[in-house]
PDB file of N, CA and C in Angstrom:
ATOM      1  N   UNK A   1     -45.881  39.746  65.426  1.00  0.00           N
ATOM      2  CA  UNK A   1     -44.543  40.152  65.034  1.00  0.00           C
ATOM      3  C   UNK A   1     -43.529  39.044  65.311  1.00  0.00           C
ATOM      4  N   UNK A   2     -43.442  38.603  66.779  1.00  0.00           N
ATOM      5  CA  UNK A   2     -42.885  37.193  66.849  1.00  0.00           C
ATOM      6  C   UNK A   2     -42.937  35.961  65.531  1.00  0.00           C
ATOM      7  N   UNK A   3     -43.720  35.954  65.229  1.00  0.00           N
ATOM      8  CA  UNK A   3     -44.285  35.119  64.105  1.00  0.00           C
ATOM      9  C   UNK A   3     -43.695  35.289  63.195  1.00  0.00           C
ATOM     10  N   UNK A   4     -43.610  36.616  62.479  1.00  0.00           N
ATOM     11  CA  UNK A   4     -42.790  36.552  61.305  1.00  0.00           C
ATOM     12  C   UNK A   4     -40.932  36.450  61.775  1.00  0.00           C
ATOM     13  N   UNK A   5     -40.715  37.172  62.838  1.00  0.00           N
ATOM     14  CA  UNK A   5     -39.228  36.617  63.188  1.00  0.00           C
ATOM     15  C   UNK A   5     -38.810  34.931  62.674  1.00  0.00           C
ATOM     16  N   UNK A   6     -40.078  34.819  63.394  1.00  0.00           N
ATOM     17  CA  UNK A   6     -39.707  33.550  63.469  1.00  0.00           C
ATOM     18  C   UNK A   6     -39.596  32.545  61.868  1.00  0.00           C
ATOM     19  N   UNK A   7     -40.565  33.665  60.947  1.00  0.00           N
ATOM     20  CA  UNK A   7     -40.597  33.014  59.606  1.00  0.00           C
ATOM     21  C   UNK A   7     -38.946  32.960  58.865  1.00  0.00           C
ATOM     22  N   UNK A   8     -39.217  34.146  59.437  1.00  0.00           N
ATOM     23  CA  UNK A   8     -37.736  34.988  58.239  1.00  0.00           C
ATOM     24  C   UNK A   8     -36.592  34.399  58.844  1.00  0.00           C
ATOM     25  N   UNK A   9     -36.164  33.934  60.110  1.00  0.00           N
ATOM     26  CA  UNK A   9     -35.047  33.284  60.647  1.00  0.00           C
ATOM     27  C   UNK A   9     -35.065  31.594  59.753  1.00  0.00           C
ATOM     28  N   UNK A  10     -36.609  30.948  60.083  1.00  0.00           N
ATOM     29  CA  UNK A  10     -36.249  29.760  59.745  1.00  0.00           C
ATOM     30  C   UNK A  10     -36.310  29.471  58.099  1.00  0.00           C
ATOM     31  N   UNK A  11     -36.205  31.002  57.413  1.00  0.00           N
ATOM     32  CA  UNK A  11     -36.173  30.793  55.426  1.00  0.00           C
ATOM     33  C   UNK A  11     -34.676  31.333  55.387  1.00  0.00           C
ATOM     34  N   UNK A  12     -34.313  32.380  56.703  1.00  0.00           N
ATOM     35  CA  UNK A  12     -32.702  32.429  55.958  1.00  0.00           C
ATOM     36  C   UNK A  12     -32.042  30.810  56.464  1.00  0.00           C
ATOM     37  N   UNK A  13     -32.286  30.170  57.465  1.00  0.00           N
ATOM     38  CA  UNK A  13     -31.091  29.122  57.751  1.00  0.00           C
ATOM     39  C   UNK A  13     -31.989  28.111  57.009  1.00  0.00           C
ATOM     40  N   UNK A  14     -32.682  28.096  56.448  1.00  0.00           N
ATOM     41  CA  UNK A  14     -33.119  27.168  54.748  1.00  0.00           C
ATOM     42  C   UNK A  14     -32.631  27.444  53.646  1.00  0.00           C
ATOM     43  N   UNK A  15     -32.379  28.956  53.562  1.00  0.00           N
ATOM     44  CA  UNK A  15     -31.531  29.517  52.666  1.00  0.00           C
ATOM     45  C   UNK A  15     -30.100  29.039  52.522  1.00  0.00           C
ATOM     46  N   UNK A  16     -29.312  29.292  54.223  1.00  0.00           N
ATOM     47  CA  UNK A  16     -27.995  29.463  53.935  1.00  0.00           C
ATOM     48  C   UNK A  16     -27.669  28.085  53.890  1.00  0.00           C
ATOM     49  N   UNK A  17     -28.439  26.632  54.027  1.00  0.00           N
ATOM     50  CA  UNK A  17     -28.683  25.095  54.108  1.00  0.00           C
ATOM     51  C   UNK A  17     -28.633  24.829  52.781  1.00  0.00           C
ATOM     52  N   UNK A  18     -29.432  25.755  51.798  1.00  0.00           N
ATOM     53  CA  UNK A  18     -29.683  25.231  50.538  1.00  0.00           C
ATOM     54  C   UNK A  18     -28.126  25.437  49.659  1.00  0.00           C
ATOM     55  N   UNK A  19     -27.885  26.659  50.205  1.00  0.00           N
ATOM     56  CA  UNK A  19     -26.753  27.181  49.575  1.00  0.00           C
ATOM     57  C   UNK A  19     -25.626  26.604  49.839  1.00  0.00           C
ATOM     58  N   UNK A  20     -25.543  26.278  51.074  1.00  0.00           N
ATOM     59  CA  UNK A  20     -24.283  25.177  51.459  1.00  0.00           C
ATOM     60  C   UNK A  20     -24.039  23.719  50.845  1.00  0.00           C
ATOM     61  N   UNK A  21     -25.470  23.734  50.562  1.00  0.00           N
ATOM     62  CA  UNK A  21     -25.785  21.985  50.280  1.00  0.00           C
ATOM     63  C   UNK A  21     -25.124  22.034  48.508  1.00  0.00           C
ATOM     64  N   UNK A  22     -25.484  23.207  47.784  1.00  0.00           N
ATOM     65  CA  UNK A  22     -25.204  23.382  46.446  1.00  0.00           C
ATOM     66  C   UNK A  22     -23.947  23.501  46.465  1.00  0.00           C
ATOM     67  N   UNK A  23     -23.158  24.510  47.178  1.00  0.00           N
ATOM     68  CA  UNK A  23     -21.400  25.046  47.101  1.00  0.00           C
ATOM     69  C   UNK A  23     -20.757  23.743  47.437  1.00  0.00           C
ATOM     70  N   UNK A  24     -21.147  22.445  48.530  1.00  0.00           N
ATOM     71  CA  UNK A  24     -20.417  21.566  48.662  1.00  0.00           C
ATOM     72  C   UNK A  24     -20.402  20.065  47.460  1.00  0.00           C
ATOM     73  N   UNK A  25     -21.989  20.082  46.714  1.00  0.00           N
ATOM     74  CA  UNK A  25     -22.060  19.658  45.627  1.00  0.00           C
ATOM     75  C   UNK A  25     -20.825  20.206  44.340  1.00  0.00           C
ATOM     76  N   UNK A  26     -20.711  21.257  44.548  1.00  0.00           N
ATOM     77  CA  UNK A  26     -19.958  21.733  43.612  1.00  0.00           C
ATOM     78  C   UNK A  26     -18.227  22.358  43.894  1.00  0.00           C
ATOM     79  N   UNK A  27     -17.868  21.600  44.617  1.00  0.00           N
ATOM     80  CA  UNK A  27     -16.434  21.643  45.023  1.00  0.00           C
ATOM     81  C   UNK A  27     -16.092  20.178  44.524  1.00  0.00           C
ATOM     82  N   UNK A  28     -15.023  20.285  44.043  1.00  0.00           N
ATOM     83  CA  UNK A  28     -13.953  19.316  43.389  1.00  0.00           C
ATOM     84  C   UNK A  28     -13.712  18.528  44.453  1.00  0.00           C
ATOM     85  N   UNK A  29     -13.480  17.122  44.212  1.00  0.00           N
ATOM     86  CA  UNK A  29     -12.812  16.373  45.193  1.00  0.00           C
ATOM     87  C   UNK A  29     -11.493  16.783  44.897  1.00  0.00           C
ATOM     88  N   UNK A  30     -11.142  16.934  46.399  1.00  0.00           N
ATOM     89  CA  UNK A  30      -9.119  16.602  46.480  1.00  0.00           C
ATOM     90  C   UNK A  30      -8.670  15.961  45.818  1.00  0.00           C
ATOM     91  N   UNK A  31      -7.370  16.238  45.189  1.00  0.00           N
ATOM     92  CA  UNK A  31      -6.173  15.443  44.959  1.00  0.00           C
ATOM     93  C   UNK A  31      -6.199  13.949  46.089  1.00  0.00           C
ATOM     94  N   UNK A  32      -5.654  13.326  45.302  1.00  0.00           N
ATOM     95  CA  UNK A  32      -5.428  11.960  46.221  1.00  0.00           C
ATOM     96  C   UNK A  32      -6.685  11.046  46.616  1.00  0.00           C
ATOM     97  N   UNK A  33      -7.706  12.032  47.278  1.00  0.00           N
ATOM     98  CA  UNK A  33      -9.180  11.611  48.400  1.00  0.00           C
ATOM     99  C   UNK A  33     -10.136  11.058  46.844  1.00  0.00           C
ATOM    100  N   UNK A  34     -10.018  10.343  45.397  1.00  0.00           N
ATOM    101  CA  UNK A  34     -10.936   9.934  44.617  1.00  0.00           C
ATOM    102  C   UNK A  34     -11.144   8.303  45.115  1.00  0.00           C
ATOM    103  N   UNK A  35     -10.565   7.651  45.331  1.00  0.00           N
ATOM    104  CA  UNK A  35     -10.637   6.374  45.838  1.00  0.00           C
ATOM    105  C   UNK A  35     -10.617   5.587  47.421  1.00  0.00           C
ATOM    106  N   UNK A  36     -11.150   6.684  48.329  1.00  0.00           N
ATOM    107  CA  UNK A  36     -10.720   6.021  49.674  1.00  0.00           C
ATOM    108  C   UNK A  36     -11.312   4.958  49.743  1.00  0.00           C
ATOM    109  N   UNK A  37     -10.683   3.757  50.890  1.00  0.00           N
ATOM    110  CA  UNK A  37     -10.817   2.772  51.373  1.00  0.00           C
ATOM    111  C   UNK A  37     -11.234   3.221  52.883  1.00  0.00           C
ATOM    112  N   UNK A  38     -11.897   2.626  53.588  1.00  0.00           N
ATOM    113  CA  UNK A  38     -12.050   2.558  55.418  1.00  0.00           C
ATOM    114  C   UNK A  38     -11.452   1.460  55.802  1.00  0.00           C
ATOM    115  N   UNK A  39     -10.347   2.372  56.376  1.00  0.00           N
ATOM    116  CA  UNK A  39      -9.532   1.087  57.073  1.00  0.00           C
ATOM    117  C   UNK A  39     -10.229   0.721  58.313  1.00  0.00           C
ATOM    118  N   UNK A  40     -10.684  -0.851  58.262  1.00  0.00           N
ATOM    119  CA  UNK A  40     -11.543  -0.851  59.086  1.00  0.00           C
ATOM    120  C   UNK A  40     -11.188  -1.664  60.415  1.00  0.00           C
ATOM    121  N   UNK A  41      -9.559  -2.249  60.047  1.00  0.00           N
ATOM    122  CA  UNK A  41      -9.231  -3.257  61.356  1.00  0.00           C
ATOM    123  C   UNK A  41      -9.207  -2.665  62.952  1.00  0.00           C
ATOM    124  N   UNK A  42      -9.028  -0.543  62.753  1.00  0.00           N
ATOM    125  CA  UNK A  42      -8.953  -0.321  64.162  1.00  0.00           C
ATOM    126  C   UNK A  42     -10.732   0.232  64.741  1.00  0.00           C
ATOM    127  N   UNK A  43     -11.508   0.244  63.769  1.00  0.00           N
ATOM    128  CA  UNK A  43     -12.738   0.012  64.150  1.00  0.00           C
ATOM    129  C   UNK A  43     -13.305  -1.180  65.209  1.00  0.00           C
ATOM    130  N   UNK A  44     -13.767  -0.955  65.944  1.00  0.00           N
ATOM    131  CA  UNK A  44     -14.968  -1.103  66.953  1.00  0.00           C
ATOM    132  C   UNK A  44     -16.090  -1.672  67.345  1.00  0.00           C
ATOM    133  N   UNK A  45     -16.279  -1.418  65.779  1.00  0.00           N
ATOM    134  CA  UNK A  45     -17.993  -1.644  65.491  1.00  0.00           C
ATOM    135  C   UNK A  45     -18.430  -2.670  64.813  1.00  0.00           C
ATOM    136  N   UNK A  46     -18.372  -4.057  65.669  1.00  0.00           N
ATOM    137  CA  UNK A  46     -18.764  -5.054  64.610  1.00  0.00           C
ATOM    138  C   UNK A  46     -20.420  -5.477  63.997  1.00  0.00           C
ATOM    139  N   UNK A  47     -21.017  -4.192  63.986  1.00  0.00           N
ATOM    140  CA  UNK A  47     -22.161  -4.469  62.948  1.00  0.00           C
ATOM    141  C   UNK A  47     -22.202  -3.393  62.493  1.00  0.00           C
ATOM    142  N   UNK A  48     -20.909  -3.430  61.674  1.00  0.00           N
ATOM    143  CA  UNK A  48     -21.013  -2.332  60.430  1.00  0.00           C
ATOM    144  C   UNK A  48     -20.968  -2.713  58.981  1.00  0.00           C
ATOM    145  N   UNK A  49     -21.850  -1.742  57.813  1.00  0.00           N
ATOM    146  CA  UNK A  49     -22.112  -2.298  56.738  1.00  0.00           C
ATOM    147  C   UNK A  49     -20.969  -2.522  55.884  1.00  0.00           C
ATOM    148  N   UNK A  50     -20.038  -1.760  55.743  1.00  0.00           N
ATOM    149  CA  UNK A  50     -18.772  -1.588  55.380  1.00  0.00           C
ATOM    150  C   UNK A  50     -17.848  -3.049  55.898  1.00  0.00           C
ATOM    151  N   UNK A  51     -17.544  -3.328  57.183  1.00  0.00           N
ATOM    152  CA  UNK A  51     -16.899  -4.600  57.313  1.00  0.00           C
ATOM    153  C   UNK A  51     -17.608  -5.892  56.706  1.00  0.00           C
ATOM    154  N   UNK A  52     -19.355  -5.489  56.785  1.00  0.00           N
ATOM    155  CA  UNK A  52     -20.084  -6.938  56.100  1.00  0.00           C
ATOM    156  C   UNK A  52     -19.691  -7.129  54.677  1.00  0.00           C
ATOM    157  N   UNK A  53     -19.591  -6.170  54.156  1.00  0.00           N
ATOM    158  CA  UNK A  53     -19.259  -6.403  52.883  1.00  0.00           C
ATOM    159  C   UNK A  53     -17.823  -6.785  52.548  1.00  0.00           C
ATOM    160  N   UNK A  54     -17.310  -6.197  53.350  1.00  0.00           N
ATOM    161  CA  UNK A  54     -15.129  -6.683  52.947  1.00  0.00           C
ATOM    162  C   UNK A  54     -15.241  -8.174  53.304  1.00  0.00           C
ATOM    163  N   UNK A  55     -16.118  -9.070  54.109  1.00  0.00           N
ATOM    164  CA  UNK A  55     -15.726 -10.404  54.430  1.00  0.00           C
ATOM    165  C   UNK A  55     -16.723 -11.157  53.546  1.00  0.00           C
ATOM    166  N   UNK A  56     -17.307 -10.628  52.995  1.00  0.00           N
ATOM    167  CA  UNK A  56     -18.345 -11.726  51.993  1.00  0.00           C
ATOM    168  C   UNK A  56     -17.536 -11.350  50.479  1.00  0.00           C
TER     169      UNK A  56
END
């Protein structure tokens, strides 16, 4: 009996994963948010792929 708990828990949060993954595929980008940039001068992280590419 454990066993199937355990089935049916891990097909609904595959379920509600699949379904999330589709509803966020299918939401409109925002107004404004079609072109962002990463402003990257107060970043941190100097081995990031994003800054390698802005200096070449």
């Amino acid at each position: 009996m454990r066993v199937l708990f355990g089935i049916l828990i891990a097909a609904a949060l595959l379920g509600v994963n699949a379904w999330l993954y589709i509803a966020n595929k299918n939401t409109p980008v925002p107004e404004g948010c079609e072109n962002l940039k990463p402003d990257c001068s107060g970043c941190g992280i100097t081995d990031c792929a994003i800054r390698k590419k802005e200096e070449e």
